[in-house]
Protein backbone atom coordinates (compact mmCIF):
# COMPACT_ATOMS: atom_id res chain seq x y z
CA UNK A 1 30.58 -10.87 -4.63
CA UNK A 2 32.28 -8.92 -7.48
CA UNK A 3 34.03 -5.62 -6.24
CA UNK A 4 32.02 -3.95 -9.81
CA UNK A 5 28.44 -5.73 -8.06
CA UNK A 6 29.12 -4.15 -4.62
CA UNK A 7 29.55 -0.51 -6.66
CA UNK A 8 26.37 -1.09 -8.58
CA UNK A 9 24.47 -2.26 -5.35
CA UNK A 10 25.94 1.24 -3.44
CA UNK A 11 24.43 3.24 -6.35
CA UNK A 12 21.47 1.63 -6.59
CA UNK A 13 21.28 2.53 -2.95
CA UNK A 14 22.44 5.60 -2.81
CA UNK A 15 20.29 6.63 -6.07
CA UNK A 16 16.83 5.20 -4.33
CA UNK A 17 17.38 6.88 -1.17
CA UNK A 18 18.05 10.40 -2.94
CA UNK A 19 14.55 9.68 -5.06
CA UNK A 20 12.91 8.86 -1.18
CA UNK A 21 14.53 12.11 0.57
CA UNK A 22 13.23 14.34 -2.50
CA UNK A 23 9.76 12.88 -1.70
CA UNK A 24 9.35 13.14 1.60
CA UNK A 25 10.64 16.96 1.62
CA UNK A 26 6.96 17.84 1.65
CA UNK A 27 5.02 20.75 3.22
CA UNK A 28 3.39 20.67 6.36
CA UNK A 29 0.48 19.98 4.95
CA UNK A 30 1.03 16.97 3.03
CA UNK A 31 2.14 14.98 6.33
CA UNK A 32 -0.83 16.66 7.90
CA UNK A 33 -3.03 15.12 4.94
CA UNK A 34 -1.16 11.87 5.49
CA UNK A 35 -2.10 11.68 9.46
CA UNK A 36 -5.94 12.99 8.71
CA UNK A 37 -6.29 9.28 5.96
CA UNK A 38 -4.43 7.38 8.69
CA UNK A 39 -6.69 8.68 11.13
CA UNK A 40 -9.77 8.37 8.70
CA UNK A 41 -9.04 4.86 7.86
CA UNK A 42 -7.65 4.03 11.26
CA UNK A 43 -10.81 5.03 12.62
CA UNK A 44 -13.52 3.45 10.67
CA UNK A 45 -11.74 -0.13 10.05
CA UNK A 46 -11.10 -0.49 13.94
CA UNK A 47 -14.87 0.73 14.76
CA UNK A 48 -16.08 -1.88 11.82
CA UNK A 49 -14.00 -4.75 13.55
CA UNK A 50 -14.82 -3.87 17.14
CA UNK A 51 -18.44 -4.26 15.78
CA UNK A 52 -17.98 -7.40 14.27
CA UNK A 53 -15.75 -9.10 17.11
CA UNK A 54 -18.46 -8.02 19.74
CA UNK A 55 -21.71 -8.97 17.65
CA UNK A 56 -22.48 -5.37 18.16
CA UNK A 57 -23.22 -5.03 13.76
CA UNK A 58 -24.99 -7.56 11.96
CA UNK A 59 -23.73 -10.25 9.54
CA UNK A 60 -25.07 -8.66 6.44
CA UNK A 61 -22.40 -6.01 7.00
CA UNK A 62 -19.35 -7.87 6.91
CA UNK A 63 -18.71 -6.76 3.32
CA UNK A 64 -18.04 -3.32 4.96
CA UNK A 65 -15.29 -4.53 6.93
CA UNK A 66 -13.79 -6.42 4.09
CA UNK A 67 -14.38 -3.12 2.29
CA UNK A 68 -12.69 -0.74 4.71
CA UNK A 69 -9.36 -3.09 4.98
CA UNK A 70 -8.72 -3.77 1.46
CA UNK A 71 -9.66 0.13 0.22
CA UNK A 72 -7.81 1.98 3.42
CA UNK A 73 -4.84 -0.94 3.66
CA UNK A 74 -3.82 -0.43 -0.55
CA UNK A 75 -3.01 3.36 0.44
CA UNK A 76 -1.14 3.35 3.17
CA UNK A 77 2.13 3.42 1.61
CA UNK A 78 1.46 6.83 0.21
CA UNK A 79 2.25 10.32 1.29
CA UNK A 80 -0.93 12.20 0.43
CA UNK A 81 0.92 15.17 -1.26
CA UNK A 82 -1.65 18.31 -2.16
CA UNK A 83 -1.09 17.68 -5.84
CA UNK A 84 -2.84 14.68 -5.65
CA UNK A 85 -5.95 16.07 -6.41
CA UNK A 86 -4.92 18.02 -9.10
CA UNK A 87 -3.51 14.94 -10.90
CA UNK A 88 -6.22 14.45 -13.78
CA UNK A 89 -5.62 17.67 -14.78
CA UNK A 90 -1.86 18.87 -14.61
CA UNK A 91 -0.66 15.16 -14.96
CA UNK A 92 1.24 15.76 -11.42
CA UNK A 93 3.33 12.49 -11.66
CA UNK A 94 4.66 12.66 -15.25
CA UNK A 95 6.23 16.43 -14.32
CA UNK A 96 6.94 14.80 -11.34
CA UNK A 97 8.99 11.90 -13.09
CA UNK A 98 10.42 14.28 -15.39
CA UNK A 99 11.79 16.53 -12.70
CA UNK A 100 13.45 12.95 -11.16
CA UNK A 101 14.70 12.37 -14.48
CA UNK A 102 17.12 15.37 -14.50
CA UNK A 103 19.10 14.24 -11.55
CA UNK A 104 22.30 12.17 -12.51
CA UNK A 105 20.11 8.80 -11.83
CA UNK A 106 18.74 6.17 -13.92
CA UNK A 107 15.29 4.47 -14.76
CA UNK A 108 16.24 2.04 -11.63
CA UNK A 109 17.01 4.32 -9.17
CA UNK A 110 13.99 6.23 -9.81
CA UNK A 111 12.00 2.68 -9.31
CA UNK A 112 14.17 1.55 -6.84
CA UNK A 113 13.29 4.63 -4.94
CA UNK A 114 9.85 4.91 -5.29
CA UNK A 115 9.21 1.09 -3.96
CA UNK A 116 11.30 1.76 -0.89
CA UNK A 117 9.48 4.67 -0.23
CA UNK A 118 6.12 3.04 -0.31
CA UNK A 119 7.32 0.08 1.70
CA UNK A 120 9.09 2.45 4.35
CA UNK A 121 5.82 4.55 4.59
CA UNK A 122 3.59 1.65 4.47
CA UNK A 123 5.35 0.02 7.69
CA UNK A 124 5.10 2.53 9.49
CA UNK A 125 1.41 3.37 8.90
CA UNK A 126 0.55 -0.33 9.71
CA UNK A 127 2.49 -0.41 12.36
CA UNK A 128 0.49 2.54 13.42
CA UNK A 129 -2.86 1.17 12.16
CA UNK A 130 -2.55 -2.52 13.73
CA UNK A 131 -1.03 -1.66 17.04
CA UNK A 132 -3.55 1.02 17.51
CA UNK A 133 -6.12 -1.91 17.27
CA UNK A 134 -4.61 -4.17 19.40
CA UNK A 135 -4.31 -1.71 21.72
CA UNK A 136 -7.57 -0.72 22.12
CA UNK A 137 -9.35 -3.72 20.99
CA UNK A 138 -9.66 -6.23 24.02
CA UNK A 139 -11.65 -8.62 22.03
CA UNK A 140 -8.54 -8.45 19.48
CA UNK A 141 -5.81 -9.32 22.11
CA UNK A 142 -7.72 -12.22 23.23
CA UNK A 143 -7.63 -13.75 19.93
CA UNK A 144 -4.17 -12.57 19.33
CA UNK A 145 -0.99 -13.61 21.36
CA UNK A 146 2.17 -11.54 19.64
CA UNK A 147 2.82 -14.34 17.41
CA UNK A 148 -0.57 -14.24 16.04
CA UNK A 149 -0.59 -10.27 16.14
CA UNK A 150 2.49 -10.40 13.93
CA UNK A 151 1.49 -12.88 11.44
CA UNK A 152 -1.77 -10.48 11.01
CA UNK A 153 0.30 -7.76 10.56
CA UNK A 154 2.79 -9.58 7.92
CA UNK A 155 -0.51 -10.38 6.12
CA UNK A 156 -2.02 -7.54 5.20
CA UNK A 157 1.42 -5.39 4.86
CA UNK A 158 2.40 -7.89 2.23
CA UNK A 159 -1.11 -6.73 0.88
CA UNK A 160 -0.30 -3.37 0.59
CA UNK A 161 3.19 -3.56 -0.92
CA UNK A 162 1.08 -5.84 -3.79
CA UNK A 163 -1.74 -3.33 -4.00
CA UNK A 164 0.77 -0.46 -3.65
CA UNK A 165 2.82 -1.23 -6.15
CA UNK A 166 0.25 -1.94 -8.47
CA UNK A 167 -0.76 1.96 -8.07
CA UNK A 168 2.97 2.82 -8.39
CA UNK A 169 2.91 1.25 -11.44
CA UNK A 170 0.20 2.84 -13.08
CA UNK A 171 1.23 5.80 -10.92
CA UNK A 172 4.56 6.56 -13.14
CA UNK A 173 3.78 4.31 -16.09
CA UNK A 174 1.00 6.50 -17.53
CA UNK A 175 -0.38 9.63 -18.29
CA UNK A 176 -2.77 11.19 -15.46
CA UNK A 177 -5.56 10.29 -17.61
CA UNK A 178 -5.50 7.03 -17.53
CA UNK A 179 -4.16 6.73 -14.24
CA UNK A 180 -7.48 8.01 -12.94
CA UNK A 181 -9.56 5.80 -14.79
CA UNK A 182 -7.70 3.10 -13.36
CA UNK A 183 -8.50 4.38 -9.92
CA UNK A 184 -12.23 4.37 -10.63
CA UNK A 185 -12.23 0.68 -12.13
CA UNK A 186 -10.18 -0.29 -9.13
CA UNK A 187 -12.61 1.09 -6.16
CA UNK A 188 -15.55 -0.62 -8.45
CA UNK A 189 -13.83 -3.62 -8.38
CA UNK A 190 -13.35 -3.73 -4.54
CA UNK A 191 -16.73 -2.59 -4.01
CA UNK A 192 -18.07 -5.42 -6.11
CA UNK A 193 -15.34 -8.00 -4.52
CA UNK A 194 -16.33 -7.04 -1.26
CA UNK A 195 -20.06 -7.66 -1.71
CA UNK A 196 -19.72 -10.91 -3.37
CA UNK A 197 -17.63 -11.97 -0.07
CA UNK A 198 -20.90 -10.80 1.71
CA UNK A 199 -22.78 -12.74 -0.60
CA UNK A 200 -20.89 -15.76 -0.11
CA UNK A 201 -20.88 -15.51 4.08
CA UNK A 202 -17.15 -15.06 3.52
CA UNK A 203 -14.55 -11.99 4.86
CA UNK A 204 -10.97 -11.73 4.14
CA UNK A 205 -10.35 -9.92 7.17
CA UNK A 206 -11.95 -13.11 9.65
CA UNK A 207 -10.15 -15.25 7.47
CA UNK A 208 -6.85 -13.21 8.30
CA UNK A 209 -7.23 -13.17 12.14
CA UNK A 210 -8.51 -16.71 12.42
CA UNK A 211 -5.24 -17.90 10.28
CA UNK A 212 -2.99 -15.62 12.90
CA UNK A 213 -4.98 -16.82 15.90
CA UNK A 214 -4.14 -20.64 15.15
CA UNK A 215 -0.26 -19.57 14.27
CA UNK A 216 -1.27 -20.70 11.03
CA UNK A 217 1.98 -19.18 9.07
CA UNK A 218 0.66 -20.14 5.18
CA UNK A 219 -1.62 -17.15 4.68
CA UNK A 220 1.25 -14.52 6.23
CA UNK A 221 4.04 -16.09 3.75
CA UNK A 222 1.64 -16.23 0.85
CA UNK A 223 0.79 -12.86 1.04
CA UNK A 224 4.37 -11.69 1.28
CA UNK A 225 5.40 -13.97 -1.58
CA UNK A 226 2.90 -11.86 -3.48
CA UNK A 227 4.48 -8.43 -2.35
CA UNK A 228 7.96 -9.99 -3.91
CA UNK A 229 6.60 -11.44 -6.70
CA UNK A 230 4.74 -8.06 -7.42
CA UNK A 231 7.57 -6.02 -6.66
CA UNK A 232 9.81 -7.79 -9.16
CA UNK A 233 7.39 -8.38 -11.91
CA UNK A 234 6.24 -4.60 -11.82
CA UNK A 235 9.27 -3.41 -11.37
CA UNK A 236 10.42 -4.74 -14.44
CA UNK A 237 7.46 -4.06 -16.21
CA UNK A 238 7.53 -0.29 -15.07
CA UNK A 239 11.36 -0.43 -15.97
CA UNK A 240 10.16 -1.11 -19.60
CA UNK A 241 7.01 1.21 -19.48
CA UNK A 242 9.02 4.37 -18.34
CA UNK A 243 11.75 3.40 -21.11
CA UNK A 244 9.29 3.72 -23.64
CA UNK A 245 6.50 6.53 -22.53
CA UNK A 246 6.32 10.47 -23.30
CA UNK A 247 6.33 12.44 -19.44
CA UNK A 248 4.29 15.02 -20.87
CA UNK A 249 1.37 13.01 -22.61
């Protein structure tokens, strides 16, 4: 390797992890907000699961389950900042871009940055999330050895860094506006995906845990490839996007 590609690489580095430490410098009660979704989310897609692995909830409810994992899992690589409510209005991410903008970084570190900081938080919540589970989930472990546990795991993270980054994307690519409306589409969507998995006897989340249980390795390295593939491809697509876009339209 070129001495000029290891420079590049050490300010792409260093230029990402400035963008991550100037996000998570939040208040108090943005890591509070954080814990209360992990909690939230923890809570209800462990208590649909224990349901379903001891018979306790019926059939007909499996879309919930399917529901709970793919809505709770997408956000988990997100610090739930205060502003994030106020978003529609004030447009919270395009100041928020602009304000990165005036550091002495580019377009790619700014990226670069953000995608690290969704994968870092996202770990760390599912690490959270899935051992919790395991934990306290007997009927889990018995389906589970580690192996299995950690092909699970694999699965969904490389989930959320696809569905994460999607919402990055739209996140800093456009206007608050539209970012919402995206937001609404997307829950409608899951809602509707979910219930046609219902419809068709079918659950992503069985599907997942069956695949880990027989070591089956396909479904954990396909859903990873997807996390790459959507990293790159939206990465370059934001790259472009931000290039071209207003921050305060």
């Amino acid at each position: 390797m070129s001495s000029g590609r290891v420079i590049a690489l050490k300010g792409l580095w260093q230029g990402a992890c400035r963008i991550m430490r100037h996000e998570l410098l939040l208040t108090w009660r943005g890591y509070l907000l954080t814990f209360f979704y992990l909690a939230y989310g923890g809570f209800f897609t462990t208590l649909f699961l224990d349901g379903h692995l001891s018979g306790e909830l019926s059939g007909r409810m499996i879309w919930a389950l399917d529901l709970a994992y793919i809505g709770v899992i997408q956000l988990l690589g997100f610090l739930m900042d205060p502003t994030i409510f106020r978003y529609r209005k004030e447009d919270t991410y395009s100041r928020k871009l602009a304000e990165w903008q005036t550091l002495p970084i580019g377009v790619v570190h700014i990226i670069a940055g953000r995608l690290m900081l969704l994968i870092t938080v996202l770990f760390v919540n599912c690490l959270l999330l899935f051992g919790f589970q395991y934990v306290f989930l007997p009927d889990l472990r018995e389906m589970l050895a580690p192996t299995g546990f950690a092909l699970y795991f694999l699965t969904w993270f490389g989930y959320g860094i696809a569905a994460g980054t999607t919402l990055v994307f739209m996140e800093l690519g456009f206007p608050g506006r539209v970012y919402f409306n995206y937001c609404v589409v997307n829950v409608v969507v899951m809602i509707l995906f979910a219930i046609l998995l219902g419809w068709l006897d079918a659950s992503v989340v069985f599907i997942s845990i069956e695949a880990a249980a027989d070591r089956d390795w396909r479904i954990a390295a396909a859903s990873m490839a997807a996390a790459a593939l959507a990293i790159g491809g939206f990465g370059a697509l934001l790259h472009r996007r931000i290039n071209q876009r207003s921050f305060w339209l």
